[in-house]
Protein backbone atom coordinates (compact mmCIF):
# COMPACT_ATOMS: atom_id res chain seq x y z
CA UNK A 1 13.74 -20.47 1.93
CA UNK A 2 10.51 -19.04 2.07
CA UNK A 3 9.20 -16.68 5.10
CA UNK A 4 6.16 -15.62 6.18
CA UNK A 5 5.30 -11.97 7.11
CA UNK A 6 2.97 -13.68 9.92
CA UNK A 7 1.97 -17.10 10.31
CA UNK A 8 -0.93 -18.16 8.63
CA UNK A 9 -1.71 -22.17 7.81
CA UNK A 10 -4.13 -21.67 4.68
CA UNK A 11 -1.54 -19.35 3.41
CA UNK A 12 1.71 -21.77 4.40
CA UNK A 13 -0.40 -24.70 2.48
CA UNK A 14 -0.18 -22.57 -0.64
CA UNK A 15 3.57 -22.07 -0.40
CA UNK A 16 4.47 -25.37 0.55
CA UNK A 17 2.23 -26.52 -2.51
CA UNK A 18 3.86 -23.80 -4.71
CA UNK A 19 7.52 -23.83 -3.61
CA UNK A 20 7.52 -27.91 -3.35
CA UNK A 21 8.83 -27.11 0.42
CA UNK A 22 10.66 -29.87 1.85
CA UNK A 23 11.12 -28.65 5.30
CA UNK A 24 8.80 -26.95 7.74
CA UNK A 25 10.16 -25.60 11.16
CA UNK A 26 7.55 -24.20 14.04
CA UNK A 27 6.39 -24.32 17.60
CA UNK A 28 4.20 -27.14 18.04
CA UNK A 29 1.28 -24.74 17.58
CA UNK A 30 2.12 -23.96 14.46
CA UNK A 31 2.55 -27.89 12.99
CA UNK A 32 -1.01 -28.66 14.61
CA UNK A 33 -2.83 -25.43 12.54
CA UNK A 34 -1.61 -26.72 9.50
CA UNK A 35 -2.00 -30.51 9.80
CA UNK A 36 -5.94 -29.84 11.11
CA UNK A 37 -6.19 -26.51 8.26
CA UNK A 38 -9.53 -27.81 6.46
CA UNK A 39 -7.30 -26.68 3.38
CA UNK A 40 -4.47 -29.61 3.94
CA UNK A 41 -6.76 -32.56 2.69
CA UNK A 42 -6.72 -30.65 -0.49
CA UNK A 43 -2.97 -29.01 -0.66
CA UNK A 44 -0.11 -31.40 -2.03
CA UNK A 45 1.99 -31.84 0.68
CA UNK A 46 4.14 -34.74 -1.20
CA UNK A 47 7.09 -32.50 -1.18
CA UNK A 48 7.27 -32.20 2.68
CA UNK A 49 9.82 -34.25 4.27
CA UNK A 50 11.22 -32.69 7.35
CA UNK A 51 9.19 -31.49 10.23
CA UNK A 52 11.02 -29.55 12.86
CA UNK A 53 9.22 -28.73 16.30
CA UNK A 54 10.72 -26.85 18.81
CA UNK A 55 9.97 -23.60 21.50
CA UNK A 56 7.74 -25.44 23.48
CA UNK A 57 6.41 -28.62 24.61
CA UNK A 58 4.60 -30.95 21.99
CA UNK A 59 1.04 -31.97 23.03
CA UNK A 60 1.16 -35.60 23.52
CA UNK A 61 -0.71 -36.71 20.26
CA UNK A 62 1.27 -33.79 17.60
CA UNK A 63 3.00 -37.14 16.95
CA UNK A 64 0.52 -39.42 15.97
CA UNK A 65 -1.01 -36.47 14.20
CA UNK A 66 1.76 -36.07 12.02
CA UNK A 67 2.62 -39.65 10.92
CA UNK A 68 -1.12 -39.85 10.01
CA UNK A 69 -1.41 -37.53 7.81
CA UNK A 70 2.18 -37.54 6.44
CA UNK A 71 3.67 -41.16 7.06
CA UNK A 72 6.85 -40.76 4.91
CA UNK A 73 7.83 -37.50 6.59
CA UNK A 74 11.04 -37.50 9.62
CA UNK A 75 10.28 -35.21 12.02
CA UNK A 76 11.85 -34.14 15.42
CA UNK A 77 12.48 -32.02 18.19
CA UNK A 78 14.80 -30.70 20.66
CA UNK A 79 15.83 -28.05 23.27
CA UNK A 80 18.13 -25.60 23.43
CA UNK A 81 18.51 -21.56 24.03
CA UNK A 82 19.68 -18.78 22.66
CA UNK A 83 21.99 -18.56 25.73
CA UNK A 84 23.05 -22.27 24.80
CA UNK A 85 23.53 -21.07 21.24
CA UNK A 86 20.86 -23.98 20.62
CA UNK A 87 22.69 -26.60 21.35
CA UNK A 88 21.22 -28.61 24.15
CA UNK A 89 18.93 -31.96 23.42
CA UNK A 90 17.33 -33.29 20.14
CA UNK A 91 15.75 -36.41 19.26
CA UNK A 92 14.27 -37.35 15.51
CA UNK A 93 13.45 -41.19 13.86
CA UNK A 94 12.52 -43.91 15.97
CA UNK A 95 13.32 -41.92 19.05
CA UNK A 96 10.58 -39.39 17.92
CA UNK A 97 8.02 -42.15 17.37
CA UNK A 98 8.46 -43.87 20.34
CA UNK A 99 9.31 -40.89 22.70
CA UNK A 100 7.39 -38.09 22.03
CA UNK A 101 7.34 -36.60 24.90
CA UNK A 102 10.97 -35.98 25.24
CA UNK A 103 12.51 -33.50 24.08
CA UNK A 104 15.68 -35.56 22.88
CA UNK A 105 18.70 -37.10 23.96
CA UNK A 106 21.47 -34.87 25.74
CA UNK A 107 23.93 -33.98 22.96
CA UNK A 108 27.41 -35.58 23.81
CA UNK A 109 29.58 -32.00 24.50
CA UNK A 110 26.13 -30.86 26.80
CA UNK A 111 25.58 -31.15 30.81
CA UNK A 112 22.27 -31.14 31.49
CA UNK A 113 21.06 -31.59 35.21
CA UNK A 114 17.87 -30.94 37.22
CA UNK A 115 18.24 -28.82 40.46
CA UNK A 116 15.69 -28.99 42.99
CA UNK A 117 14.44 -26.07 45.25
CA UNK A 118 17.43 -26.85 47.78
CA UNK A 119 20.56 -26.46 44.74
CA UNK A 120 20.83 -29.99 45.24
CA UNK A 121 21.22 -32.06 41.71
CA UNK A 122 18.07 -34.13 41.18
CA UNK A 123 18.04 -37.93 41.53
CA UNK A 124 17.21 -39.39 37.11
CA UNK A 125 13.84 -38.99 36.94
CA UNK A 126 13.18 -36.79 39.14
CA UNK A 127 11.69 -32.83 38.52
CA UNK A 128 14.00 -29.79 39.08
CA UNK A 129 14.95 -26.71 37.02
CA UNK A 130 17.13 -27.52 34.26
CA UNK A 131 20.59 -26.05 34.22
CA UNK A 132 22.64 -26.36 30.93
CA UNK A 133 26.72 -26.36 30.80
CA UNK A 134 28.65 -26.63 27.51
CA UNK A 135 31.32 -24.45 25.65
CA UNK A 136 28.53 -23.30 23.45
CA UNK A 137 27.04 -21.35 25.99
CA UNK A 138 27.10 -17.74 25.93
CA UNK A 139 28.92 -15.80 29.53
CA UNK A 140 26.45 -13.18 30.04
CA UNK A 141 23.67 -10.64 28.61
CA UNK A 142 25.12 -7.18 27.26
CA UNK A 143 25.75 -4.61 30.29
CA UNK A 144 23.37 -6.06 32.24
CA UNK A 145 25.02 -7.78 35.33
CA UNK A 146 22.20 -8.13 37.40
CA UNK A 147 20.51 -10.46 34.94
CA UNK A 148 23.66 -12.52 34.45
CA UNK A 149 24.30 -13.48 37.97
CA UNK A 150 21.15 -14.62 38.06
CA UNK A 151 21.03 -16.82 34.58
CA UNK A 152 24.78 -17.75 34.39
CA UNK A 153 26.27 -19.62 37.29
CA UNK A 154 29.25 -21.47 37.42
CA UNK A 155 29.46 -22.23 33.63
CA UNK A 156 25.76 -23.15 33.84
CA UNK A 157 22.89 -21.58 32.39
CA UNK A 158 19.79 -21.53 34.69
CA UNK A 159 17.19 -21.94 31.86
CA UNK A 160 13.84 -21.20 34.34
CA UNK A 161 12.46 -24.38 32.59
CA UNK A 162 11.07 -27.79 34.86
CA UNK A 163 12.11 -30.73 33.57
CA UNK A 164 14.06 -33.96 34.57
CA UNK A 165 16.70 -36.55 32.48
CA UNK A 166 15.60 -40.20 32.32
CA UNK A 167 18.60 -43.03 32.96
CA UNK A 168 18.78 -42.87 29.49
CA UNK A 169 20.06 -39.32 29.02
CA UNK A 170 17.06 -38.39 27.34
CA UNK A 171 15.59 -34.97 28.64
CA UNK A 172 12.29 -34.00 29.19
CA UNK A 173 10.51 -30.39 29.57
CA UNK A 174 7.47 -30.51 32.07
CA UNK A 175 6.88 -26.42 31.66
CA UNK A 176 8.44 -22.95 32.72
CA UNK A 177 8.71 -22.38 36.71
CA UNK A 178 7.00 -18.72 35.58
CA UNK A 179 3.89 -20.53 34.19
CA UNK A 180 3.49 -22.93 37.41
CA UNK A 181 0.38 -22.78 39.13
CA UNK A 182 0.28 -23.81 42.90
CA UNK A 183 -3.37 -24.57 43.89
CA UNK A 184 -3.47 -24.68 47.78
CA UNK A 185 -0.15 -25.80 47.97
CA UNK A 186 -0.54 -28.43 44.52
CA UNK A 187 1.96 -27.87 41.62
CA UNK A 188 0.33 -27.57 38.56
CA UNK A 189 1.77 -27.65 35.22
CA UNK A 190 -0.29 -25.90 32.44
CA UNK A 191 1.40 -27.68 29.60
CA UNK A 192 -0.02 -30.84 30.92
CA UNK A 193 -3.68 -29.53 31.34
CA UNK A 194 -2.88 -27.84 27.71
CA UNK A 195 -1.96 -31.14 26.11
CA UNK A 196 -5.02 -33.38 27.67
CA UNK A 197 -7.52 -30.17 26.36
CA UNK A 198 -5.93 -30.86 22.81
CA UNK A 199 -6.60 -34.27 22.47
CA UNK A 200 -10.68 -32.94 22.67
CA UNK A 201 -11.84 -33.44 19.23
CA UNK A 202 -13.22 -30.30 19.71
CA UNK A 203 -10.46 -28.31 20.63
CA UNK A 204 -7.83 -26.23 18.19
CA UNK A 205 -5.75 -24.35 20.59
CA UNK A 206 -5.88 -23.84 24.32
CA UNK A 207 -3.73 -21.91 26.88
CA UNK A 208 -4.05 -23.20 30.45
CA UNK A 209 -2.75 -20.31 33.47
CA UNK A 210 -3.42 -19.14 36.74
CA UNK A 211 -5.89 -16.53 38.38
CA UNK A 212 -6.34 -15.51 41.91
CA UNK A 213 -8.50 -17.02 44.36
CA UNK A 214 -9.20 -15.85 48.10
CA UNK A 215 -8.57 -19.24 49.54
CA UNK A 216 -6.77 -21.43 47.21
CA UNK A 217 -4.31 -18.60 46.11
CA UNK A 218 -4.37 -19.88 42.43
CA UNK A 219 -7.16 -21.74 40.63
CA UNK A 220 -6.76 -22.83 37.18
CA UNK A 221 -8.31 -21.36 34.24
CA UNK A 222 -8.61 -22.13 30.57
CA UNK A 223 -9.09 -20.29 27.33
CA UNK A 224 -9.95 -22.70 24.61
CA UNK A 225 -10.63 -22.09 20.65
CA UNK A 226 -13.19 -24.39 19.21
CA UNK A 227 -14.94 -23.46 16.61
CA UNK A 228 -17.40 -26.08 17.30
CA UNK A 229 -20.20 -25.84 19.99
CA UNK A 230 -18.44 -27.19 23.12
CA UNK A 231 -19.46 -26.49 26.75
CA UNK A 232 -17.43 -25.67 29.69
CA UNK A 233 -19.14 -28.52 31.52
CA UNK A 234 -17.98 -30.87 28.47
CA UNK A 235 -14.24 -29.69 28.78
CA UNK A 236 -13.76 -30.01 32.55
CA UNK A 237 -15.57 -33.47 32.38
CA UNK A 238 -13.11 -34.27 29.56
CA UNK A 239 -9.99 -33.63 32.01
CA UNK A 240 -11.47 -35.08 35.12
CA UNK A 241 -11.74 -38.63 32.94
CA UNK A 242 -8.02 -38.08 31.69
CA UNK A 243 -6.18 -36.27 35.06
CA UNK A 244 -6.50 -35.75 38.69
CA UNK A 245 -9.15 -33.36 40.08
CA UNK A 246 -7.34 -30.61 41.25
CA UNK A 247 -6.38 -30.21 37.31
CA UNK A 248 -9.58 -29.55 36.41
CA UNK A 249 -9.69 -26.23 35.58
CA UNK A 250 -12.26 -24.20 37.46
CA UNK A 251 -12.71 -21.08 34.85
CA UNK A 252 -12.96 -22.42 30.81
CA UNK A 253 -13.72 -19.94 28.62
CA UNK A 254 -14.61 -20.58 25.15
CA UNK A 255 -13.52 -18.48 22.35
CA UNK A 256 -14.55 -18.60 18.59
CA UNK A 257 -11.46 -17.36 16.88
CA UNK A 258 -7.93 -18.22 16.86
CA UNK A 259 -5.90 -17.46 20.30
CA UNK A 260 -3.65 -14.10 19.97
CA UNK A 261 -0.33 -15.08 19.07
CA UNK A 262 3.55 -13.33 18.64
CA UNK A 263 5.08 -13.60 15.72
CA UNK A 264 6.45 -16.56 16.03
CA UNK A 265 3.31 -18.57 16.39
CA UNK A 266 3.55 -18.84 20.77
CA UNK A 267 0.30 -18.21 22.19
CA UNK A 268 0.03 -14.55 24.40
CA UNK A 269 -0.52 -16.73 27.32
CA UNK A 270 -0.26 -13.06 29.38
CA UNK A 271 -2.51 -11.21 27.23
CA UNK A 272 -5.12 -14.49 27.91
CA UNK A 273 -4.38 -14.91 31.73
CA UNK A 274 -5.24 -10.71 32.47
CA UNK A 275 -8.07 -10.74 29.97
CA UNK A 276 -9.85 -12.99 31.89
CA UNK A 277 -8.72 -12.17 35.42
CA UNK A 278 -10.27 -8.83 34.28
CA UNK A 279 -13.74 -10.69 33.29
CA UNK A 280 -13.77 -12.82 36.66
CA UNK A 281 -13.32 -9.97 38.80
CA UNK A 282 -16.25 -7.94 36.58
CA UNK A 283 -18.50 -10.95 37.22
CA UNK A 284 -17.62 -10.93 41.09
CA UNK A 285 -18.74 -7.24 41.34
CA UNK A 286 -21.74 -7.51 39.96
């Protein structure tokens, strides 16, 4: 097993090269760094077998990306929490090729169920929080009781992600409730603006959130690394062809280095979304 101090793709290229890694496990972020590293057209990656994705949604072409560039590999995905113990959904193979956007199918000892605003259970197919019940799932957080009536109902973990299961039993993760952005009364789900940005050829890593706005309450904003000359003109015409209008985000900022990241590879979507609150409102005084 090899671990990195911090994540770093040039750097994970070597090892896998080195090490003959067979396995690689990451956020979704992480996979796409290394499969669009300049360095990977020149690393031998013939060792690597298994691909692993998991916390967080999986941009819509990560897929396509990776059987591209390593056709023999099997990778896969899934959902779970450490409150869950893991266990919750997975999906891998053919299901992974021809479902990417799930995150998998509901494991056999799991309950799974969207609940919409009103407690009700959701109708298959339809969006609501997910809730999780199964024997794996931890009964509370250490002395703090306040915290566990709210997460742990019933048997159920409330997980604070939106989501829906098919008629299939497959699950899938739209985004966190937290991360939500209502736009004059739209829902708007960054992850979905995130993964349509991505697909720019322009475009290495984005993080879509909320900022305040007099009238609308929310607008959207984006914060985009491309190395690359690309507009913010170019980016919000890109999303207007692909989604509906009021997804367009209003504020895209362009940065020239890599997003700020944990150490886990997640992007500091909070460190982002105050940054530039802080540069909209310095613009609006002057």
């Amino acid at each position: 097993m090899a671990i990195m101090y911090k994540w770093q793709p040039e750097q994970a290229l070597e090892i896998i090269e080195r090490e003959r890694i067979t396995t690689f496990t990451g956020v979704p972020a992480m996979t796409l760094s290394l499969l669009e590293s300049p360095a990977f057209e020149t690393t031998d990656t013939r060792s690597l077998f298994a691909l692993g994705l998991g916390g967080a949604a999986c941009p819509p072409h990560l897929a396509t990306m990776i059987y591209d560039k390593l056709p023999d590999s099997y990778p896969g995905t899934g959902y779970g929490m450490t409150e869950t113990n893991a266990s919750g959904a997975s999906c891998s193979g053919d299901a992974f090729r021809s479902l990417p956007g799930t995150a998998g199918c509901v494991s056999p000892i799991i309950d799974i169920q969207a609940v919409k605003e009103n407690g009700e259970p959701a109708a298959p197919g339809e969006r609501g929080e997910i809730w999780v019940r199964s024997p794996t799932n931890a009964s509370g957080y250490w002395n703090l009781p306040e915290e566990s009536a709210e997460t742990f109902r019933d048997g159920w973990v409330v997980t604070g992600d939106v989501g829906y299961v098919d008629d299939n039993n497959f699950l899938y993760i739209v985004d966190r409730i937290k991360d939500m952005v209502i736009r004059g009364g739209e829902n708007i789900y960054p992850v979905e603006v995130e993964g349509c940005l991505l697909q720019h050829p322009q475009v290495i890593e984005v993080s879509v959130f909320g900022v305040p706005h007099p009238k609308w309450g929310e607008e959207l904003a984006a914060a985009v690394y491309a190395p690359a000359a690309t507009s913010s003109s170019e980016l919000q015409e890109w999303v207007a062809v692909n989604l509906a209008a009021y997804k367009v985000p209003t504020h895209i900022f362009t940065i020239a280095e890599p997003l700020p990241k944990n150490a886990t590879g997640k992007i500091l979507k909070k460190q982002l979304q105050q940054r530039f609150i802080n540069e909209i409102q310095d613009t609006a005084r002057l």
